[in-house]
C-alpha atoms as a PDB file:
ATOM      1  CA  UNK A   1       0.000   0.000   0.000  1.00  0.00           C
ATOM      2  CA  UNK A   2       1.481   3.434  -0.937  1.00  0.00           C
ATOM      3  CA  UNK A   3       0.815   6.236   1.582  1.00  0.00           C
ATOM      4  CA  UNK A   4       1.073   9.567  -0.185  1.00  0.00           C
ATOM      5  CA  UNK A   5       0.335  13.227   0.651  1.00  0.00           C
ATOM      6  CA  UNK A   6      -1.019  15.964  -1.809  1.00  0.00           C
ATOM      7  CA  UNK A   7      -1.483  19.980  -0.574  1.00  0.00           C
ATOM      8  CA  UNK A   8      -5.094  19.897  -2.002  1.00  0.00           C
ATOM      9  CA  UNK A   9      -8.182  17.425  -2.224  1.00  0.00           C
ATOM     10  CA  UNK A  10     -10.923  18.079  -4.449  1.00  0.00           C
ATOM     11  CA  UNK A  11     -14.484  16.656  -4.192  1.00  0.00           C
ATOM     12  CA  UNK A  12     -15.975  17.009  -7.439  1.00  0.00           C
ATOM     13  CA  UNK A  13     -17.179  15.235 -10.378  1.00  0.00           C
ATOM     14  CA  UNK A  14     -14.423  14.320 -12.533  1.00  0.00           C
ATOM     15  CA  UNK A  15     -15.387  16.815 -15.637  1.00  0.00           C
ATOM     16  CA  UNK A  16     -15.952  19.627 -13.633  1.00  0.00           C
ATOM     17  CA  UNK A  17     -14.472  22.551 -15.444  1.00  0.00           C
ATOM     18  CA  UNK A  18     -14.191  25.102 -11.780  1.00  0.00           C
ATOM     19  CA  UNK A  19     -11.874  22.064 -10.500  1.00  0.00           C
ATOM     20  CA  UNK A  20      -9.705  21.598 -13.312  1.00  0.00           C
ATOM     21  CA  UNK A  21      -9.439  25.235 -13.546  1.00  0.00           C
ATOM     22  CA  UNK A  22      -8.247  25.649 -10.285  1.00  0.00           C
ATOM     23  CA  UNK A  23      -6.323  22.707 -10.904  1.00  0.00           C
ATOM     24  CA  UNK A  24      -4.331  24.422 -13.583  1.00  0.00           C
ATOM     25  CA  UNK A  25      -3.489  27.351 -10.820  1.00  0.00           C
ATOM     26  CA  UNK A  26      -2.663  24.997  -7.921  1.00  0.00           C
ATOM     27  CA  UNK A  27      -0.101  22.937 -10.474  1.00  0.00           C
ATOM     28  CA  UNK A  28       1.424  26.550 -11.167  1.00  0.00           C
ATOM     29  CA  UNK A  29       1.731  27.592  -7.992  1.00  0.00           C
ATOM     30  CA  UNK A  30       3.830  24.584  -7.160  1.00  0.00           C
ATOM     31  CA  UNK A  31       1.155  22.617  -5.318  1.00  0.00           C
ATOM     32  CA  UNK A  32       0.081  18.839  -5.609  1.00  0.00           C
ATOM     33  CA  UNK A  33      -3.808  18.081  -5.968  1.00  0.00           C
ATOM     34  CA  UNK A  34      -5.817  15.221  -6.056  1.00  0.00           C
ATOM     35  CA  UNK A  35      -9.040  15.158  -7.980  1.00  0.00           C
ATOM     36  CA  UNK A  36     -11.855  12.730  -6.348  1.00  0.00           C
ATOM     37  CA  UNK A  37     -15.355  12.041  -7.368  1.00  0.00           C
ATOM     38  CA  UNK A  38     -17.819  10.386  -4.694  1.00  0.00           C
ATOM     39  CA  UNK A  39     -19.672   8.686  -7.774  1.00  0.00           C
ATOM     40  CA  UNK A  40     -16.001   6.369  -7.932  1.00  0.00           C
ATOM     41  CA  UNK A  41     -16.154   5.557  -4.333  1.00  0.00           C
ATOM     42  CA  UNK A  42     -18.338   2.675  -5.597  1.00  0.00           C
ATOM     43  CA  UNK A  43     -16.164   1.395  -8.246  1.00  0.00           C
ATOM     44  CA  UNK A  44     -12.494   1.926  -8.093  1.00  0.00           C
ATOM     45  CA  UNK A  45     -12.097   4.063  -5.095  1.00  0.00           C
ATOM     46  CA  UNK A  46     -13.015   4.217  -0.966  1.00  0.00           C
ATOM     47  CA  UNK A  47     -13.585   6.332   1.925  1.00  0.00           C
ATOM     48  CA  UNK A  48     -12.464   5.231   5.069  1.00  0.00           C
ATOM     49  CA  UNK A  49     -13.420   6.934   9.129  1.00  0.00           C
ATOM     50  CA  UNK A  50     -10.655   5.351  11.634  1.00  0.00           C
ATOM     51  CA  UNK A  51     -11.378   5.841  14.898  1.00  0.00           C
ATOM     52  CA  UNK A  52     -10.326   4.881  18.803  1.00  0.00           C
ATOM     53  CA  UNK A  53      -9.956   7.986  20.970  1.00  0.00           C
ATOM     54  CA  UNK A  54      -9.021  10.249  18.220  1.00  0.00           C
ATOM     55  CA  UNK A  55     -10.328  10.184  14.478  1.00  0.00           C
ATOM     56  CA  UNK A  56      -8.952  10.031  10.978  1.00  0.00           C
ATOM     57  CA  UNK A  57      -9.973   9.535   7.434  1.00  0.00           C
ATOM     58  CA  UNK A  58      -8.050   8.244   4.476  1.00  0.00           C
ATOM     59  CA  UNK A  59      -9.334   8.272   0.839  1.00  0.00           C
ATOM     60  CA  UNK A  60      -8.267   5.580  -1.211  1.00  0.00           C
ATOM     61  CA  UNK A  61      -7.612   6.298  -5.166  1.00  0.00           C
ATOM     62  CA  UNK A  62      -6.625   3.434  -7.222  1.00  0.00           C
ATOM     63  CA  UNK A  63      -3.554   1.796  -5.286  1.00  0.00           C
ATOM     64  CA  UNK A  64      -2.719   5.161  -3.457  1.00  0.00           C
ATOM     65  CA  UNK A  65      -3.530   6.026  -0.132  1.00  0.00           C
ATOM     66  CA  UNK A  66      -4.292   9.923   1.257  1.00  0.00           C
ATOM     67  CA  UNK A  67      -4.298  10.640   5.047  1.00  0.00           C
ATOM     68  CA  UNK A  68      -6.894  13.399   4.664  1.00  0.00           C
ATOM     69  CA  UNK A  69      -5.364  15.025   7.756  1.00  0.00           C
ATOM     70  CA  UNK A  70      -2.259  15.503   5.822  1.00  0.00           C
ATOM     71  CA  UNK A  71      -3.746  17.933   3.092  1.00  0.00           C
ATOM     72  CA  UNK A  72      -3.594  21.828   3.471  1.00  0.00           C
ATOM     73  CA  UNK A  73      -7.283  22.227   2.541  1.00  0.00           C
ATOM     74  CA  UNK A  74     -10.020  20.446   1.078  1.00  0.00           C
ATOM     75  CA  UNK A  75     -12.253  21.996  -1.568  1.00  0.00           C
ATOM     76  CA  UNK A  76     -15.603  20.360  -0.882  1.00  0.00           C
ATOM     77  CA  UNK A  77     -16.652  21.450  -4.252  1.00  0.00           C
ATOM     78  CA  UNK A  78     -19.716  20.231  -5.441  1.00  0.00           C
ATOM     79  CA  UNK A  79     -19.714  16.287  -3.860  1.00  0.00           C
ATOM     80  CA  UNK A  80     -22.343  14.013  -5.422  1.00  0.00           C
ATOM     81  CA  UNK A  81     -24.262  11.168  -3.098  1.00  0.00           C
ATOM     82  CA  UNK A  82     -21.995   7.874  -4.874  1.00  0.00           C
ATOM     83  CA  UNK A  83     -25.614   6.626  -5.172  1.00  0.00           C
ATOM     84  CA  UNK A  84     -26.876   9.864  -7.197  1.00  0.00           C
ATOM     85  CA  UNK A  85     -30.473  10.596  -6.341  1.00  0.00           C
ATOM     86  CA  UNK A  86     -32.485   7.705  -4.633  1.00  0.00           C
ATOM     87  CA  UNK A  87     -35.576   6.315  -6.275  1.00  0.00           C
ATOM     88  CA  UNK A  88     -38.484   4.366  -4.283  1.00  0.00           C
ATOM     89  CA  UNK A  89     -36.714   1.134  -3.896  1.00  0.00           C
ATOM     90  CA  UNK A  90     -36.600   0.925  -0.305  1.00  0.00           C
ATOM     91  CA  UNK A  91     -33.009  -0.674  -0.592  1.00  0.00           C
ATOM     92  CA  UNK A  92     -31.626   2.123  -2.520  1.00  0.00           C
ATOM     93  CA  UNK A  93     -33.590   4.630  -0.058  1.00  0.00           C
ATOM     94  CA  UNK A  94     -31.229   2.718   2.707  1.00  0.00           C
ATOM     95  CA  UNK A  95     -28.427   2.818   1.065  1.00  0.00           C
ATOM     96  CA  UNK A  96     -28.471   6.701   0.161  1.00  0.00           C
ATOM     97  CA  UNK A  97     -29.283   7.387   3.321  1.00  0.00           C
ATOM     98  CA  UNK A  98     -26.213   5.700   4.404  1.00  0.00           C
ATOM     99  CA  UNK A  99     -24.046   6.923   2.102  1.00  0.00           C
ATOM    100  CA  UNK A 100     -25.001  10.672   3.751  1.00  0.00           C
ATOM    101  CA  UNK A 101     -24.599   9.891   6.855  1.00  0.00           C
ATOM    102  CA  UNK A 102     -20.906   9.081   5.999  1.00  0.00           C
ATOM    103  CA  UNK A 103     -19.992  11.460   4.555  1.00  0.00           C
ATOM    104  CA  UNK A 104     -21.647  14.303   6.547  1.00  0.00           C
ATOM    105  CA  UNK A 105     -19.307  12.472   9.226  1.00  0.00           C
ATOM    106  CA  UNK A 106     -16.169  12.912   7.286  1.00  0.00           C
ATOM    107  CA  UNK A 107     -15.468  16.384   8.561  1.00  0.00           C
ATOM    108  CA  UNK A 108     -15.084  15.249  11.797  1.00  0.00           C
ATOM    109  CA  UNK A 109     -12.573  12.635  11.302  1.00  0.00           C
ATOM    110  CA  UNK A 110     -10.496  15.183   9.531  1.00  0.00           C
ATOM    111  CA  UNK A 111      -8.833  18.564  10.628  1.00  0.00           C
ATOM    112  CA  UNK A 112      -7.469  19.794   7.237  1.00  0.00           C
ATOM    113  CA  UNK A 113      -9.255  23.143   6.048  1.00  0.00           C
ATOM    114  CA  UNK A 114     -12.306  22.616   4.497  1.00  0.00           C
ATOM    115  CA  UNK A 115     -13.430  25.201   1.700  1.00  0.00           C
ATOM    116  CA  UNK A 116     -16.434  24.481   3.081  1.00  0.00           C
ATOM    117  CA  UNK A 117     -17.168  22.830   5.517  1.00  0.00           C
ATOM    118  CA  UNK A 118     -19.866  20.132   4.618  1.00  0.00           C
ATOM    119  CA  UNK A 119     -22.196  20.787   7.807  1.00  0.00           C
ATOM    120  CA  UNK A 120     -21.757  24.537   7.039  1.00  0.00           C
ATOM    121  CA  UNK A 121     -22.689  24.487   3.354  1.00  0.00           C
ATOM    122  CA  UNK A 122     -25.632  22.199   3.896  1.00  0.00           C
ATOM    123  CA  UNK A 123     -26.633  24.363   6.378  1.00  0.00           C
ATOM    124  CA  UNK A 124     -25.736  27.900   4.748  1.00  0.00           C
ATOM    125  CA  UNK A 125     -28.157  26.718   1.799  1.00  0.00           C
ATOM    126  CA  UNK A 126     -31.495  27.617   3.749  1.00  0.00           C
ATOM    127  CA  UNK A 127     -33.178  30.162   2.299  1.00  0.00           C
ATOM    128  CA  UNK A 128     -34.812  31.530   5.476  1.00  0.00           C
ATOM    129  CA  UNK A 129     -31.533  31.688   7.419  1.00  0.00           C
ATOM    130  CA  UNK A 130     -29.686  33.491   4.570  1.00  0.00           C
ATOM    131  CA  UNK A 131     -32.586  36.045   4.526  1.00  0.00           C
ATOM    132  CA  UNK A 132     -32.568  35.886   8.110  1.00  0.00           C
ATOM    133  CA  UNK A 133     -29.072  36.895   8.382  1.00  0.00           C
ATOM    134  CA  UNK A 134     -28.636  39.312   5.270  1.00  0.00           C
ATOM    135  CA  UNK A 135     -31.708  41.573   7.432  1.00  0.00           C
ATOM    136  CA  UNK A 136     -30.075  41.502  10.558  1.00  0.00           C
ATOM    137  CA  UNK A 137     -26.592  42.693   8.927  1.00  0.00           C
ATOM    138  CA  UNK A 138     -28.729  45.346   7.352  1.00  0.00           C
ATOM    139  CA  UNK A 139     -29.074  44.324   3.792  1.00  0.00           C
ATOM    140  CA  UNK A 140     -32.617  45.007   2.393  1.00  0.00           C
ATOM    141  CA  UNK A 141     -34.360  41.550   1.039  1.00  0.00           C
ATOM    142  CA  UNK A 142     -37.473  41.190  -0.809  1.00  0.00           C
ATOM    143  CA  UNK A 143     -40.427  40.353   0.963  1.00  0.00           C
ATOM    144  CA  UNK A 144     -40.754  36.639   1.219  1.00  0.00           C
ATOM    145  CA  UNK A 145     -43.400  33.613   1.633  1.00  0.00           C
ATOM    146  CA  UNK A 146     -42.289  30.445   2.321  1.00  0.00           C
ATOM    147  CA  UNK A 147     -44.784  27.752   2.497  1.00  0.00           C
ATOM    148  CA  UNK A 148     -47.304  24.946   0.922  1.00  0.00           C
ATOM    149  CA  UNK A 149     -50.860  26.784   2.127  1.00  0.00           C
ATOM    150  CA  UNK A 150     -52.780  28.200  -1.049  1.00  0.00           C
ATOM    151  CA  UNK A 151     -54.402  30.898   0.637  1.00  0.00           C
ATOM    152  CA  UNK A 152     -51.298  32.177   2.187  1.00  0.00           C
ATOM    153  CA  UNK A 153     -50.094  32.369  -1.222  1.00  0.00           C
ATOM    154  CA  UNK A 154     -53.243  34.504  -2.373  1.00  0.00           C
ATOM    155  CA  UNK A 155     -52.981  37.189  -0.040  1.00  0.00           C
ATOM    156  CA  UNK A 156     -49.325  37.424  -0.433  1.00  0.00           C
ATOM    157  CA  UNK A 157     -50.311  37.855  -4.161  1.00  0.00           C
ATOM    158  CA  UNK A 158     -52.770  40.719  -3.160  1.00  0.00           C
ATOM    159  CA  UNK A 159     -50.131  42.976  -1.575  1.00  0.00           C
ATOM    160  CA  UNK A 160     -47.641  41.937  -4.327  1.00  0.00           C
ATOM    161  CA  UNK A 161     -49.318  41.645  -7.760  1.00  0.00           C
ATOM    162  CA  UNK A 162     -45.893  41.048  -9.439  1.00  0.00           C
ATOM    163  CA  UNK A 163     -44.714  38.027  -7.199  1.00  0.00           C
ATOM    164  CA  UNK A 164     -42.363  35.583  -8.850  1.00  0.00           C
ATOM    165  CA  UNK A 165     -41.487  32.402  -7.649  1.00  0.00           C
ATOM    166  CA  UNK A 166     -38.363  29.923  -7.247  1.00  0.00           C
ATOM    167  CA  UNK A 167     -37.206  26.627  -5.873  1.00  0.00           C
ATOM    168  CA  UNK A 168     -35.485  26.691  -2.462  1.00  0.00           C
ATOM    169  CA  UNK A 169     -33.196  23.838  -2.979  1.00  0.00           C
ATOM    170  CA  UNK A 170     -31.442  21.728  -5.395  1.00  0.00           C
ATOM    171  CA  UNK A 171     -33.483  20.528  -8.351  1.00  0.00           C
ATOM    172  CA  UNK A 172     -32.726  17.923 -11.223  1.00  0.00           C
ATOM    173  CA  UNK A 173     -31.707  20.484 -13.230  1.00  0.00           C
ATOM    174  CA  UNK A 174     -28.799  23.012 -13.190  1.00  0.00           C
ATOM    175  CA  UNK A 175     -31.182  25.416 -13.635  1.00  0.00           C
ATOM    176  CA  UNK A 176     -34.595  25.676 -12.774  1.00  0.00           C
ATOM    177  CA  UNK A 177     -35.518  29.473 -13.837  1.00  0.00           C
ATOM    178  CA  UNK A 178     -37.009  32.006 -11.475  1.00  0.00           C
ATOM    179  CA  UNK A 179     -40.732  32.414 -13.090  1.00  0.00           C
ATOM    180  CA  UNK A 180     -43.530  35.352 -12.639  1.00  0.00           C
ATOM    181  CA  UNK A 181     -46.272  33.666 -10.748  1.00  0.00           C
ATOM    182  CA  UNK A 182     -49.191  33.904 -13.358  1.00  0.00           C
ATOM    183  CA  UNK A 183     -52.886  33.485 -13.164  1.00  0.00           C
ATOM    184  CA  UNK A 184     -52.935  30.015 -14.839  1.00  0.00           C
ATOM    185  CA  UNK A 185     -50.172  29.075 -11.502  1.00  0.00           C
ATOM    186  CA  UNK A 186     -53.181  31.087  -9.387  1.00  0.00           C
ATOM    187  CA  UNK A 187     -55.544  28.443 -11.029  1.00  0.00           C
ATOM    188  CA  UNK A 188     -53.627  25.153  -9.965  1.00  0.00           C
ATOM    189  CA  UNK A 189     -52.623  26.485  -6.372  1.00  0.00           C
ATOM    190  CA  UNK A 190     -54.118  23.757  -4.490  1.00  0.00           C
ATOM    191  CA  UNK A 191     -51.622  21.267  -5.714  1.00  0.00           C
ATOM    192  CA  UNK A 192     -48.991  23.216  -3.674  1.00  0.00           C
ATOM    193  CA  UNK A 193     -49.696  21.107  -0.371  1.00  0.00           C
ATOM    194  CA  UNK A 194     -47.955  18.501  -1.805  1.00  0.00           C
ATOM    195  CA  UNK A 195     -44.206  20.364  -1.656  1.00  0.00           C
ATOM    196  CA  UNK A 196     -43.773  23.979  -0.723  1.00  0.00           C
ATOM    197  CA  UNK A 197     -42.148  26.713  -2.630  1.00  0.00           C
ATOM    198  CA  UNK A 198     -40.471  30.222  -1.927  1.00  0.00           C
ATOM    199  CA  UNK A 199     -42.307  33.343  -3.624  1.00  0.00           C
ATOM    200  CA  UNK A 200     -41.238  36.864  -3.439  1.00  0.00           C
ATOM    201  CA  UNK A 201     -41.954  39.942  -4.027  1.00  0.00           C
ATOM    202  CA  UNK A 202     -40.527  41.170  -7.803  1.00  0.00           C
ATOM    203  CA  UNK A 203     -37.588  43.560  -7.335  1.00  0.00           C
ATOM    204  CA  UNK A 204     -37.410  46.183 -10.285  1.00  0.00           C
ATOM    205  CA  UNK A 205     -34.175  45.955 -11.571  1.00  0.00           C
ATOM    206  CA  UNK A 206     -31.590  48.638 -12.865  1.00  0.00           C
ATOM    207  CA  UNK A 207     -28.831  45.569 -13.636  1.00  0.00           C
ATOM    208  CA  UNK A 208     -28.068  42.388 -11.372  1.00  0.00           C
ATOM    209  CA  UNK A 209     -24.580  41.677  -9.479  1.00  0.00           C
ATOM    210  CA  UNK A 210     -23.019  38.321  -9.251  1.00  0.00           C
ATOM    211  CA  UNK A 211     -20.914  38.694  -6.346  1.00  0.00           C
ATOM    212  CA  UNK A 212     -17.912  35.648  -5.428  1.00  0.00           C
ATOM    213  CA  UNK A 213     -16.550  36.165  -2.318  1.00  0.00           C
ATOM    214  CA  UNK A 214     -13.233  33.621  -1.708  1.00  0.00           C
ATOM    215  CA  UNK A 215     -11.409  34.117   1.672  1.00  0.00           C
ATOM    216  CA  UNK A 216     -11.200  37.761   2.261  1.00  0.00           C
ATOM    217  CA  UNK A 217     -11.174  38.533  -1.683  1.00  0.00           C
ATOM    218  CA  UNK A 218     -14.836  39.870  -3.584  1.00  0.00           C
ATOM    219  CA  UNK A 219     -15.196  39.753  -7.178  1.00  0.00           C
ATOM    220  CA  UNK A 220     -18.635  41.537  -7.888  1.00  0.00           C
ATOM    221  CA  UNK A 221     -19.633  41.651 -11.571  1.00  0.00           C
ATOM    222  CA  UNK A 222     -22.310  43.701 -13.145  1.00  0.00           C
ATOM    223  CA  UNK A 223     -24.724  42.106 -15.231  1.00  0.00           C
ATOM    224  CA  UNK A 224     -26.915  44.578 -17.848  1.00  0.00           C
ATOM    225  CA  UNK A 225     -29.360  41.887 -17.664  1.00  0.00           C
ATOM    226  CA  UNK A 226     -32.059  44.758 -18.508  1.00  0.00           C
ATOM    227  CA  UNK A 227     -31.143  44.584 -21.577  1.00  0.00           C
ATOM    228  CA  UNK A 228     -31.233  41.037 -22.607  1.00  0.00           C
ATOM    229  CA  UNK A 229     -33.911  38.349 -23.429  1.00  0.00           C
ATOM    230  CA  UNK A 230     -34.186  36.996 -19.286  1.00  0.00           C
ATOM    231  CA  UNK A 231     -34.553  39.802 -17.755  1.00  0.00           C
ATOM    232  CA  UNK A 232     -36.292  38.131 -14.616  1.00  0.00           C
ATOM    233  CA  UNK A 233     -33.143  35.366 -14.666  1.00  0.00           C
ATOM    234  CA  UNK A 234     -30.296  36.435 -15.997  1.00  0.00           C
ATOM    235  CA  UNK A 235     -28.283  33.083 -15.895  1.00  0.00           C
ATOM    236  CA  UNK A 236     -30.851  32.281 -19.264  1.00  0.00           C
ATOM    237  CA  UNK A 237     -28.979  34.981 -21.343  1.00  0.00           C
ATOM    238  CA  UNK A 238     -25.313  35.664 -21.118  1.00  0.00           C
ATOM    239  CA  UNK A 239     -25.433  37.770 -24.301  1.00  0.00           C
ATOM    240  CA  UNK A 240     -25.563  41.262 -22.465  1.00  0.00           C
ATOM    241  CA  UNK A 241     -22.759  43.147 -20.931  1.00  0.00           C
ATOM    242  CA  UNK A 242     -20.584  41.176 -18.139  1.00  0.00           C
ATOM    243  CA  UNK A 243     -17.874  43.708 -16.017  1.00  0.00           C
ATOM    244  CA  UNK A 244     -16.398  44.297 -13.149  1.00  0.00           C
ATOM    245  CA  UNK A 245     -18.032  46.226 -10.522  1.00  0.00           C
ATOM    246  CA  UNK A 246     -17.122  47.632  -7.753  1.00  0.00           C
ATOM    247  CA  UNK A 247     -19.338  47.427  -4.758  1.00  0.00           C
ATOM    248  CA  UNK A 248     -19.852  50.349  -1.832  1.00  0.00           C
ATOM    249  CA  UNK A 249     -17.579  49.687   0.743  1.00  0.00           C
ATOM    250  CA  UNK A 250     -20.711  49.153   2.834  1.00  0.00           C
ATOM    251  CA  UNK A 251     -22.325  46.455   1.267  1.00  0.00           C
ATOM    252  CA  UNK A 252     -18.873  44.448   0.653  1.00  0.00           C
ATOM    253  CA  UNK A 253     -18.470  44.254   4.098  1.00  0.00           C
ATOM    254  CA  UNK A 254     -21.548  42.950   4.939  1.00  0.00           C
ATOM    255  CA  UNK A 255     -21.434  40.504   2.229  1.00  0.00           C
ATOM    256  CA  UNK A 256     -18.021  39.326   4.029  1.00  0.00           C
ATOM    257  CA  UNK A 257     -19.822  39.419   7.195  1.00  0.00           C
ATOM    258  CA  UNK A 258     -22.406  37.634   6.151  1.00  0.00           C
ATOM    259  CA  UNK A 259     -20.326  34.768   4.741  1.00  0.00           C
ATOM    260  CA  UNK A 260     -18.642  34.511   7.846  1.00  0.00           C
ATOM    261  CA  UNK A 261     -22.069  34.321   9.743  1.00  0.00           C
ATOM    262  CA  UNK A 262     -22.838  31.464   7.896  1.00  0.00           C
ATOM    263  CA  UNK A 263     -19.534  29.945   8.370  1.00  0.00           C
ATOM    264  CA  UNK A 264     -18.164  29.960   4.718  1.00  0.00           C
ATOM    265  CA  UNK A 265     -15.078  30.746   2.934  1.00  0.00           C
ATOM    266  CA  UNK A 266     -16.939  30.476  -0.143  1.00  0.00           C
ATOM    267  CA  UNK A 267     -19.654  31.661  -1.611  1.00  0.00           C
ATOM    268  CA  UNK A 268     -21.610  33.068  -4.872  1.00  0.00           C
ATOM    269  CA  UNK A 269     -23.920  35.738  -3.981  1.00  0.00           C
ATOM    270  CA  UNK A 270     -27.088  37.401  -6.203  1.00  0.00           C
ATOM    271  CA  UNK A 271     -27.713  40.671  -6.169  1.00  0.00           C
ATOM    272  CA  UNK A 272     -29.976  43.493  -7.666  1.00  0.00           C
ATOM    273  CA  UNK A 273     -29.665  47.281  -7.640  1.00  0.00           C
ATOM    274  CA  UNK A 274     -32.704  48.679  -8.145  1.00  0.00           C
ATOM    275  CA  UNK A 275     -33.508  51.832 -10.250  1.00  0.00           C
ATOM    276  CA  UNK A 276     -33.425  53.897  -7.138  1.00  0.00           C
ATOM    277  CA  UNK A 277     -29.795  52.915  -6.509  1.00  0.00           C
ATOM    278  CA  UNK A 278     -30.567  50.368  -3.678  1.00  0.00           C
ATOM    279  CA  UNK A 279     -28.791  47.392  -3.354  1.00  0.00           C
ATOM    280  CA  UNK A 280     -31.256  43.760  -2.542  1.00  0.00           C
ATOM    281  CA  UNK A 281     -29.911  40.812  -1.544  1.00  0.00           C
ATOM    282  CA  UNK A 282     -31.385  37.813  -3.086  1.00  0.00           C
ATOM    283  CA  UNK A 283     -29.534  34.576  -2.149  1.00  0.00           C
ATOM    284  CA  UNK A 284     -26.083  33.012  -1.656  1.00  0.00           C
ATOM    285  CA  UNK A 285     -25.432  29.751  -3.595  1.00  0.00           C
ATOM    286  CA  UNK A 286     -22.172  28.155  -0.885  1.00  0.00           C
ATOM    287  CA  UNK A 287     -21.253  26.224  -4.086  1.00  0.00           C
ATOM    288  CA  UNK A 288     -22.029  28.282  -6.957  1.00  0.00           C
ATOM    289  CA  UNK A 289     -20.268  28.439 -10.165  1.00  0.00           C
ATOM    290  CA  UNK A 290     -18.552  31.491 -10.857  1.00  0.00           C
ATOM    291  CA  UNK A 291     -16.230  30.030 -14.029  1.00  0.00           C
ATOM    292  CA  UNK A 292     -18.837  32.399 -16.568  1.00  0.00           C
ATOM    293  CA  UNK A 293     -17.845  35.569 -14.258  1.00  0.00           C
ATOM    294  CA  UNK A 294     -14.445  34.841 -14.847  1.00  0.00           C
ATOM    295  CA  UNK A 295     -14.324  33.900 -18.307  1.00  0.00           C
ATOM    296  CA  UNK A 296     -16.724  37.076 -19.305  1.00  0.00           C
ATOM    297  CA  UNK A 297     -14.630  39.300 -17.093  1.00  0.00           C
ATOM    298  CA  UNK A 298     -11.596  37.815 -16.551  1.00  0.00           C
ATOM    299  CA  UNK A 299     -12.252  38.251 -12.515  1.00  0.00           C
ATOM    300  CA  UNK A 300      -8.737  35.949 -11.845  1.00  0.00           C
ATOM    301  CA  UNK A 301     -11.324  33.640  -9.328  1.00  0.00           C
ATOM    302  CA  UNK A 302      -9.245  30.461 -10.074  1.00  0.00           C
ATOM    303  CA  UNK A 303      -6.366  31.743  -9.064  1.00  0.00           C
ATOM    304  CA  UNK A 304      -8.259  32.978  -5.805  1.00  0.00           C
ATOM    305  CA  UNK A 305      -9.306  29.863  -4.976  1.00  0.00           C
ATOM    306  CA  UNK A 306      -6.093  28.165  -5.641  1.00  0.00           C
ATOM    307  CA  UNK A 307      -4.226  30.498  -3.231  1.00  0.00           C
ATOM    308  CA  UNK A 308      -6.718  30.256  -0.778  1.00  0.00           C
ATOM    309  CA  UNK A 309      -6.651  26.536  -0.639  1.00  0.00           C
ATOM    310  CA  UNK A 310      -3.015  26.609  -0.096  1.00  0.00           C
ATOM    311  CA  UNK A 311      -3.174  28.503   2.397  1.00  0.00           C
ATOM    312  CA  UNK A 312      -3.486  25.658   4.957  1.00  0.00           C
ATOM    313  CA  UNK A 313      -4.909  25.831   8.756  1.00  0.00           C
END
C-alpha cells in the first residue's frame, strides 16, 4: 500500500471545469492536488473513518492512499451522493441514506481546512436563514413567503401583484428558472400542499450583481441583464454586458460578514440594484459556479481559490 500526501483534495465530479481550472493554478503555484469524485467511491475508489480515541480519514484512489489530515485544505466542491439521487426502492432509499450519513461524518474525522465545511454548506443553503441573516446585517431583502398553504399564497399575491417564484433547494436540473407567478399558476394552487415553494416579491431591476466572495477577496460583476432576453433570470442569457463592478464599501463588508455568519469561505452571492440605486440581496449559492464571471470578465477567481486553498490551517 502506498501512503502519499497531496497539498489539495478536491471533491468534485471528474469533468468539472471550476476544478480543473483551479487545478491548472494549484499545479502553477507549485502545489500537488488530487481530484476525487464520490460517484467512484463505488467502483475503483473508498472512503475510510478510523477511529479509537481520536479520528482520521483516508481516501483511497486506485492503489494510493491519502491521510486526509495531511492535506492543506479540502475543496468540498460540489460532492455528489456515490448513489446519485435515490428512487423508491426501499433498498436504494437505505443505502443513500447511508451513504449521507458518511460522509456528513467525514469532517469530523479530519482537521485539514475545508473550503467548506460540509455541515456549514448544507446548512448555509437555507433560504430563510440566509434572509434571516442578510436583514439583521442590514441588507434590504425582498419580501418573502415560504410555504405549501394556497391561501397564504393569495394574499401574499394581493399585496404583491408582481410576485415571482423559485425553488429553495437543489433541483434535477442546473437550472430551474425564477418564473412570474401567473394566473394560470393562481388556477392550480391547491396542488402546492404537496411540496412547498419560496415566492417573493418582484424587485425592479436597474442591472443584477453576481458577487464571489473567496477568503477575504470579492469579485462583484455587473450584469446589464435589462437589456437582454431573461430579464427576470439572468443566468438564461449571457449575451448582455458582463464587467467588473465595484461594490460600496458598505455592502462588501456585509457581504463578508455575512459569509462569515454562515460559516463559509466560499460563496456566490445574487444581487440586484434597483432603479433607485438600492442594493437587494437575493440569495447566496455556498457552491455556486462562478467560471462564466471569470471567463466574461476575466475576474482571476481560479487563481483565488487556488491560493486560498493553499493557504493551509
Amino acid at each position: 500500500m502506498q501512503i502519499s500526501r497531496c497539498d489539495v483534495i478536491i471533491f468534485a465530479p471528474m469533468n468539472d471545469l471550476h476544478a480543473h481550472a483551479v487545478i491548472t493554478h494549484l499545479k502553477h503555484g507549485g502545489g500537488t492536488v488530487a481530484l476525487a469524485s464520490l460517484r467512484h467511491l463505488i467502483k475503483n475508489d473508498a472512503l475510510s473513518i478510523h477511529g479509537n480515541h481520536a479520528y482520521t480519514s483516508t481516501l483511497r484512489v486506485g492503489d494510493t492512499h491519502l491521510e486526509l489530515d495531511r492535506a492543506k485544505a479540502i475543496w468540498w466542491r460540489r460532492p455528489e451522493n456515490p448513489l446519485g439521487r435515490p428512487d423508491g426502492n426501499p433498498e436504494t432509499w437505505f443505502k443513500h441514506q447511508e451513504w449521507q450519513s458518511f460522509i456528513f461524518s467525514l469532517e469530523a474525522a479530519c482537521a485539514s481546512r475545508w473550503i467548506n465545511l460540509p455541515s456549514k454548506q448544507w446548512f448555509a443553503n437555507r433560504k430563510a436563514l440566509q434572509m434571516a441573516l442578510a436583514n439583521k446585517l442590514g441588507l434590504r431583502t425582498p419580501a418573502t413567503l415560504m410555504t405549501n398553504d394556497a391561501t397564504q399564497v393569495r394574499q401574499f399575491r394581493e399585496r404583491f401583484r408582481r410576485t415571482i417564484y423559485k425553488a429553495m433547494g437543489e433541483t434535477a436540473h442546473e437550472n430551474t428558472a425564477t418564473r412570474f407567478l401567473s394566473d394560470e399558476d393562481m388556477a392550480r394552487l391547491d396542488s402546492l400542499s404537496n411540496c412547498p415553494a419560496i415566492f417573493q416579491e418582484f424587485i425592479d431591476a436597474r442591472f443584477d450583481i453576481r458577487v464571489t466572495v473567496v477568503g477575504n477577496r470579492v469579485f462583484a460583476v455587473r450584469i446589464d441583464s435589462q437589456s437582454g432576453q431573461s430579464t427576470l433570470d439572468w443566468r438564461f442569457d449571457h449575451s448582455v454586458a458582463f464587467e467588473l463592478f465595484e461594490l460600496e464599501p458598505s455592502i462588501e463588508a456585509s457581504v463578508l460578514l455575512l459569509l462569515r455568519e454562515l460559516g463559509l469561505t466560499y460563496g456566490a452571492i445574487d444581487m440586484r440594484q434597483t432603479p433607485e440605486g438600492e442594493y437587494v440581496f437575493l440569495e447566496v449559492n455556498p457552491a455556486g459556479q462562478y467560471l462564466f464571471a471569470e471567463l466574461l470578465t476575466g475576474a482571476p477567481i481560479s487563481e483565488a481559490m487556488a491560493q486560498e486553498l493553499l493557504l493551509g490551517h
